[in-house]
Protein backbone atom coordinates (compact mmCIF):
# COMPACT_ATOMS: atom_id res chain seq x y z
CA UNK A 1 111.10 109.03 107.00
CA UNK A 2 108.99 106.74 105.02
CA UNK A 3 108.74 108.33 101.46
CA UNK A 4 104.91 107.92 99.60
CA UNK A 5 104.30 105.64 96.59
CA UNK A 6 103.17 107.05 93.63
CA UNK A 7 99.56 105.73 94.30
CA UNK A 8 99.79 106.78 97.95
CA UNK A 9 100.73 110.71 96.47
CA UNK A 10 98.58 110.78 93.46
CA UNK A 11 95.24 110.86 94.09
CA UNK A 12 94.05 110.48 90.61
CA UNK A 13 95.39 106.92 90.61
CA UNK A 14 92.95 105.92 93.59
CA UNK A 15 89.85 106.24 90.54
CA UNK A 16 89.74 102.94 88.73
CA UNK A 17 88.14 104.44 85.65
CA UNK A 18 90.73 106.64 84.68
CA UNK A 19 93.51 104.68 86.80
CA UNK A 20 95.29 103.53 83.33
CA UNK A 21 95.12 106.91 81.54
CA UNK A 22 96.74 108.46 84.53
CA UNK A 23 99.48 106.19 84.91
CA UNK A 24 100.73 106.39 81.90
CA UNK A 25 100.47 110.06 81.61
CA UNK A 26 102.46 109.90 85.20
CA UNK A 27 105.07 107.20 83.64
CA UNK A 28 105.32 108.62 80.82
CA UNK A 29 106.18 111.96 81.98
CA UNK A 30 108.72 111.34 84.34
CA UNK A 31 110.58 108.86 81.65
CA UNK A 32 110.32 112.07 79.23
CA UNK A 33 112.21 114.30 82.13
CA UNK A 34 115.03 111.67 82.14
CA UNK A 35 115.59 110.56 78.43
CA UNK A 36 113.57 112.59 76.14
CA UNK A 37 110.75 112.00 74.18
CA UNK A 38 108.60 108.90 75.20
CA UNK A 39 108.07 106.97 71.98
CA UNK A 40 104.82 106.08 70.76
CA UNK A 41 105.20 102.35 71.46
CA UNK A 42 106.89 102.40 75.05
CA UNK A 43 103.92 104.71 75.60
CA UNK A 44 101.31 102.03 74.16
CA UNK A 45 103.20 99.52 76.24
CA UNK A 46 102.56 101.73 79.62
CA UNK A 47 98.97 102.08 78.61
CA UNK A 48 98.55 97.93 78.40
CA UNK A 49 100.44 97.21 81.50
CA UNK A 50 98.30 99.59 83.37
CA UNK A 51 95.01 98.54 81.78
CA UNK A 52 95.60 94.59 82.79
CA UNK A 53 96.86 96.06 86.12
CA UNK A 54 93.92 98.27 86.55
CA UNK A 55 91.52 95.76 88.02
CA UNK A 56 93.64 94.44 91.57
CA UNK A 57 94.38 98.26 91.55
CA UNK A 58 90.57 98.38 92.09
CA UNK A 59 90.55 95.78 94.61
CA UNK A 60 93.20 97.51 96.39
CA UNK A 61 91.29 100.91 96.90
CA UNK A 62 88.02 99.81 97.66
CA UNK A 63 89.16 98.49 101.02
């Protein structure tokens, strides 16, 4: 059984506006449920790589 990506479950992900709030709330959740406390920085960090990734994101859902 083929298991969904994280874009194909989350539907919040599919809206390029708030695509790179989102994912890091979503990253930085699940890294809090397996070591603790996100720190500010590694959550910065989420937020940039998701911002610079959010426009082939956009490409990607507008097909």
């Amino acid at each position: 059984m083929k298991r969904e990506t994280i874009f194909e479950s989350n539907p919040y992900l599919r809206d390029p506006e708030s695509y790179a709030d989102q994912m890091a709330a979503s990253v930085s959740s699940s890294t809090a449920v397996e070591i603790g406390r996100v720190k500010s920085s590694l959550k910065k960090a989420i937020v940039a790589k998701a911002r610079k990734s959010t426009s082939s994101r956009a490409k990607h859902f507008s097909r």
